[in-house]
N, C-alpha and C. Protein backbone atom coordinates (compact mmCIF):
# COMPACT_ATOMS: atom_id res chain seq x y z
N UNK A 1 18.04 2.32 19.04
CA UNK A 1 18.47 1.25 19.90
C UNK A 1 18.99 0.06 19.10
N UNK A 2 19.06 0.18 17.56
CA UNK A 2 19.40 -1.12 17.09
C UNK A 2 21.13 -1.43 16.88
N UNK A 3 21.46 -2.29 17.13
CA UNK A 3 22.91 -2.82 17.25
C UNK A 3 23.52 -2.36 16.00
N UNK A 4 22.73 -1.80 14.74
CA UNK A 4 23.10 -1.83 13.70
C UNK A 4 23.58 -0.35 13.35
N UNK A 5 25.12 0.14 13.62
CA UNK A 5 25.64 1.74 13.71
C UNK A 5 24.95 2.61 12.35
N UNK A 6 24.42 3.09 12.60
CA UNK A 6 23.62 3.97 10.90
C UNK A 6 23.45 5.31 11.11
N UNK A 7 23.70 6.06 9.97
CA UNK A 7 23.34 7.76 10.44
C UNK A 7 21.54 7.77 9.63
N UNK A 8 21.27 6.90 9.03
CA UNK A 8 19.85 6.53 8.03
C UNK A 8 19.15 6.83 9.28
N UNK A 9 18.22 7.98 8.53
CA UNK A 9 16.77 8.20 9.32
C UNK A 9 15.93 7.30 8.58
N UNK A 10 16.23 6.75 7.47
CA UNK A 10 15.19 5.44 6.90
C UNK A 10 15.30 4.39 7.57
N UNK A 11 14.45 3.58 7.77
CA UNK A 11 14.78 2.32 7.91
C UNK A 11 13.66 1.34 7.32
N UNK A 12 14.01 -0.02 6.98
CA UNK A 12 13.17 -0.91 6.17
C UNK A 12 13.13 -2.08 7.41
N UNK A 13 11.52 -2.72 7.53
CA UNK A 13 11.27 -4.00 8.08
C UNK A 13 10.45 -4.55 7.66
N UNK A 14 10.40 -5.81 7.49
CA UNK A 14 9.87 -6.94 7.19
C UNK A 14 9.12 -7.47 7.95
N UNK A 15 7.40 -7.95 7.95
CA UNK A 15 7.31 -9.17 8.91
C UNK A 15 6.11 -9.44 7.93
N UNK A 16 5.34 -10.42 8.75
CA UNK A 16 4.36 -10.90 8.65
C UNK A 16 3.42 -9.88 9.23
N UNK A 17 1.72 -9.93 8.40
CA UNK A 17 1.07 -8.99 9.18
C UNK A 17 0.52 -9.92 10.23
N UNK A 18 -0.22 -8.94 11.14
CA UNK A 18 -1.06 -9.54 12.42
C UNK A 18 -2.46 -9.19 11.62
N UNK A 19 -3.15 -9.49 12.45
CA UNK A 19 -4.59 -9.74 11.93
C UNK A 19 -5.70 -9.77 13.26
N UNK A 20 -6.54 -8.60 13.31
CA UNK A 20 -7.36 -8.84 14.31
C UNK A 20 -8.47 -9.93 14.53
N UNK A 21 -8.80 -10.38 13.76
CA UNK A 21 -9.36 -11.22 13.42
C UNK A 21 -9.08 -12.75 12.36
N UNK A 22 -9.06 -13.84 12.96
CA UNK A 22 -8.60 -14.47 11.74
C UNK A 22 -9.08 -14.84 10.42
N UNK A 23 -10.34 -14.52 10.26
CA UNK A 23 -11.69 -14.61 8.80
C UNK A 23 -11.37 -13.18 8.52
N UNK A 24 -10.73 -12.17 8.65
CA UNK A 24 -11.29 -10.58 8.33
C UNK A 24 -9.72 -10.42 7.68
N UNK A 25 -9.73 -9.37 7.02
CA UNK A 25 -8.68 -8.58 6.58
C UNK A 25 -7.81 -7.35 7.62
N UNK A 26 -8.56 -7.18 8.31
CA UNK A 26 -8.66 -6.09 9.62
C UNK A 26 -7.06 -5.93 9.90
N UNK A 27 -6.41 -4.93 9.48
CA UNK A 27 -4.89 -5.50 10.37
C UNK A 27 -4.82 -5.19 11.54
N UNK A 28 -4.30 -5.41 12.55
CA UNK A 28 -4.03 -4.95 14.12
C UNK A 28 -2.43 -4.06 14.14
N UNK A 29 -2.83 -2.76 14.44
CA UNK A 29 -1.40 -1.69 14.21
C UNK A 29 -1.43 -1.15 15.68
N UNK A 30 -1.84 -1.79 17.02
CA UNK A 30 -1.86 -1.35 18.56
C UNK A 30 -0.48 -1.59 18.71
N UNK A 31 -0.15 -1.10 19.73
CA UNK A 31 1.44 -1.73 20.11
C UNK A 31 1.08 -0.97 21.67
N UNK A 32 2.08 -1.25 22.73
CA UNK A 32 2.01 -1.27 24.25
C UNK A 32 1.71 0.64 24.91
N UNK A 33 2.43 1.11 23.85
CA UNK A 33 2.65 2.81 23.71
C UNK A 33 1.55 3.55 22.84
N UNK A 34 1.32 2.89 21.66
CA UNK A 34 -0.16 3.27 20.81
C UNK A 34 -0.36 2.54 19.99
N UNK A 35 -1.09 3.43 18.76
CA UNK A 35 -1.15 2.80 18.08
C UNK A 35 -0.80 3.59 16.51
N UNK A 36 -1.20 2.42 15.54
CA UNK A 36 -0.76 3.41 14.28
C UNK A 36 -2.04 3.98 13.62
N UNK A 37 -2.50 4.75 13.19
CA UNK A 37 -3.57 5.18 11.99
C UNK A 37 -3.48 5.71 10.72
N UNK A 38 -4.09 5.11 10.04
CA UNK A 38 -4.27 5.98 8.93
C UNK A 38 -4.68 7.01 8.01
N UNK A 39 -3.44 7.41 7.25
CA UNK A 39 -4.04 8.92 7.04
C UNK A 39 -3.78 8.74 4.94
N UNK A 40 -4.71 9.63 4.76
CA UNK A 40 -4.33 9.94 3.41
C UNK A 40 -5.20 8.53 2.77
N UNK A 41 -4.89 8.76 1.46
CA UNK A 41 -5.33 7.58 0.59
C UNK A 41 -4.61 6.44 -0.02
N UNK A 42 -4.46 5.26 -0.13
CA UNK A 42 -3.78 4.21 -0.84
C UNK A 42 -3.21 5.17 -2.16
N UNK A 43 -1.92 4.95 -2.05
CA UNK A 43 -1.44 5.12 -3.70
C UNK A 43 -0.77 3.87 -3.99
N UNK A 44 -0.83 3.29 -5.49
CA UNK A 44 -0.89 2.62 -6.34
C UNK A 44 0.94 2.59 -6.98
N UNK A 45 1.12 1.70 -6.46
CA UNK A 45 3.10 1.42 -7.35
C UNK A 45 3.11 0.86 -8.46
N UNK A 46 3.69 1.09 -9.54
CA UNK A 46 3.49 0.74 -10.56
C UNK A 46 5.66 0.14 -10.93
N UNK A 47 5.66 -1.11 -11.46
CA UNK A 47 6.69 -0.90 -12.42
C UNK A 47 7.09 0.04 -13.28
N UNK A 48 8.21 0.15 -13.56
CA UNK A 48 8.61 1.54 -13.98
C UNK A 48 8.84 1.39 -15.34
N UNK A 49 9.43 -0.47 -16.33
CA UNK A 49 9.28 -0.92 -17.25
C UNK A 49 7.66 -1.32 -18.33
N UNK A 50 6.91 -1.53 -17.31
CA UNK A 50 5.20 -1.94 -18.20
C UNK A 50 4.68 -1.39 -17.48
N UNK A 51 4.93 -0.56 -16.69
CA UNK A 51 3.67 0.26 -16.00
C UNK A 51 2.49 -0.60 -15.08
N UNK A 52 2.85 -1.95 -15.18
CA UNK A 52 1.95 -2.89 -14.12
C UNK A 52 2.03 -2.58 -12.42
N UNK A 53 0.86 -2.64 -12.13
CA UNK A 53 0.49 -2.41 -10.55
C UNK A 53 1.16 -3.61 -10.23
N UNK A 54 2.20 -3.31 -9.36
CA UNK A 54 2.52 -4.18 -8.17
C UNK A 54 2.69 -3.95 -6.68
N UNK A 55 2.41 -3.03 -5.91
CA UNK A 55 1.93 -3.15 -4.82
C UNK A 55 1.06 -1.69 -4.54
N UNK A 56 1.05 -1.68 -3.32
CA UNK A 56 -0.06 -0.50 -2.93
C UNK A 56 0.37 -0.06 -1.30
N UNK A 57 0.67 1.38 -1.49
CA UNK A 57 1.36 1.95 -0.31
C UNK A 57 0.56 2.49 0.66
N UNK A 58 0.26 2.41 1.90
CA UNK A 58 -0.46 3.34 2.41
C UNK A 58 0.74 3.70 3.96
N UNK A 59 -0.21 5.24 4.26
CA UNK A 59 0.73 5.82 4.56
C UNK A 59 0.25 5.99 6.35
N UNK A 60 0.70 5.86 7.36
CA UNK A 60 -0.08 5.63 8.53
C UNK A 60 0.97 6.53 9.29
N UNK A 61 0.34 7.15 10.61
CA UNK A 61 1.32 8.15 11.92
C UNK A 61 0.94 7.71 12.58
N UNK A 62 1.66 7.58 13.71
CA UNK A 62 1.78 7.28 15.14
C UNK A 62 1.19 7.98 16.11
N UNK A 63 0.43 7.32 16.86
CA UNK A 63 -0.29 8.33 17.80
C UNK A 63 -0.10 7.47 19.35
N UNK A 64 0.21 8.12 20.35
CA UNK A 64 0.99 7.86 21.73
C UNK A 64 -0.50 7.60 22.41
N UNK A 65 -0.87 6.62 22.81
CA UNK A 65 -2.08 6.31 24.27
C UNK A 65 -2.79 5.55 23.14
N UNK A 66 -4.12 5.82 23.69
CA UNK A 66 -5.86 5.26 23.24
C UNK A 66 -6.55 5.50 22.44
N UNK A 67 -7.10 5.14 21.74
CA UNK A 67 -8.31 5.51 20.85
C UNK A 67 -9.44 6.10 22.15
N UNK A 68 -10.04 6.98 22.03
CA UNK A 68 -9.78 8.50 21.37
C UNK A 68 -9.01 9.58 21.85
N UNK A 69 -8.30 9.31 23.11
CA UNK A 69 -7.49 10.35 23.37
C UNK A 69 -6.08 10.47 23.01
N UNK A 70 -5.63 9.54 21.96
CA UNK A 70 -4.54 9.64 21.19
C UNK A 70 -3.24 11.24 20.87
N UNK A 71 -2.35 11.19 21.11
CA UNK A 71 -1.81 12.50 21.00
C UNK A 71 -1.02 12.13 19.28
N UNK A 72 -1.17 12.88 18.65
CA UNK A 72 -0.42 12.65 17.27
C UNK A 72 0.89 13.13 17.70
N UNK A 73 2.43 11.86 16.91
CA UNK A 73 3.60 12.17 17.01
C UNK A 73 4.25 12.62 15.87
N UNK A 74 5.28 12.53 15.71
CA UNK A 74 6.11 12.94 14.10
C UNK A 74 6.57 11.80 13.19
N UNK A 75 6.31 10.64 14.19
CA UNK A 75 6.54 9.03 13.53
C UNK A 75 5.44 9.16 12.25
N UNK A 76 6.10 8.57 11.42
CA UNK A 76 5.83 7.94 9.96
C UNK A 76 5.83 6.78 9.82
N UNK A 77 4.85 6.22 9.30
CA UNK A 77 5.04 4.57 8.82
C UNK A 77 4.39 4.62 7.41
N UNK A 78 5.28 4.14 6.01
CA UNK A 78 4.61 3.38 4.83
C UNK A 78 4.92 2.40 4.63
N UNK A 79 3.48 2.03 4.72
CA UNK A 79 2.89 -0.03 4.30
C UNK A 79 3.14 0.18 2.98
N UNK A 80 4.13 -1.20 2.50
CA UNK A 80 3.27 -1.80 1.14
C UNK A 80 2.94 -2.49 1.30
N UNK A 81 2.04 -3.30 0.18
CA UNK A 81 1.12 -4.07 0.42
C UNK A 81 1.48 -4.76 -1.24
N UNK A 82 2.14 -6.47 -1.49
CA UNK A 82 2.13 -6.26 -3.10
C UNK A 82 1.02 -7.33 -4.04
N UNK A 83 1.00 -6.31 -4.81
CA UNK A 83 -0.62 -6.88 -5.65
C UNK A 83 -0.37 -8.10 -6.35
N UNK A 84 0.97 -8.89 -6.19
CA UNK A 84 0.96 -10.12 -6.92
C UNK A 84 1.31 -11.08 -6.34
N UNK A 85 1.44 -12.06 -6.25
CA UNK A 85 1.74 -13.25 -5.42
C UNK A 85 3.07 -14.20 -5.96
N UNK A 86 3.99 -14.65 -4.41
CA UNK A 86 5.30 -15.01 -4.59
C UNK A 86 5.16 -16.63 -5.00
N UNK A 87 6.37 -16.54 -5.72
CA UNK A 87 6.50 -17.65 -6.15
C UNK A 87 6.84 -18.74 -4.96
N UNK A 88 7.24 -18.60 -3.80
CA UNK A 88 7.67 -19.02 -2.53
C UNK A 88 7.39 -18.38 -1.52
N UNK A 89 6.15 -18.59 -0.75
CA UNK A 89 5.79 -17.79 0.80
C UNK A 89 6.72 -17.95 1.40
């Protein structure tokens, strides 16, 4: 649906996270249709010049309704997450 003509099955977005809580780390991944979960384990990104950790990917699918009667879809989502802090929020 996006205005933007592409044959890319990739696509990249940006935001701010949400937060279920505002003291907690907790992220909130519900949306009106489902929600997202996670699967698999955090892997670790490294620069490719010093080998330094800079962010951390995790890898989450889409599941259509409620916690627990959720139906798993073919949607993909990978988070990064980056381990260093910007010079300008």
């Amino acid at each position: 649906l996006s205005e933007i003509q592409s044959n890319d099955t990739v696509w990249y977005f940006f935001s701010p996270r949400n937060y279920k809580h505002s003291n907690r780390k907790q992220a909130k991944r519900t949306t009106k249709a489902g929600y997202w979960k996670l699967t698999g384990k955090d892997r670790i990104i490294r620069a490719m010049s010093t080998g330094e950790e800079i962010a951390k990917k995790k890898s989450l699918v889409f599941y259509k309704g409620r916690v627990p009667n959720g139906v798993r879809t073919s949607w993909i989502m990978h988070e990064y997450n980056p381990t260093f802090n910007f010079h300008n929020q």
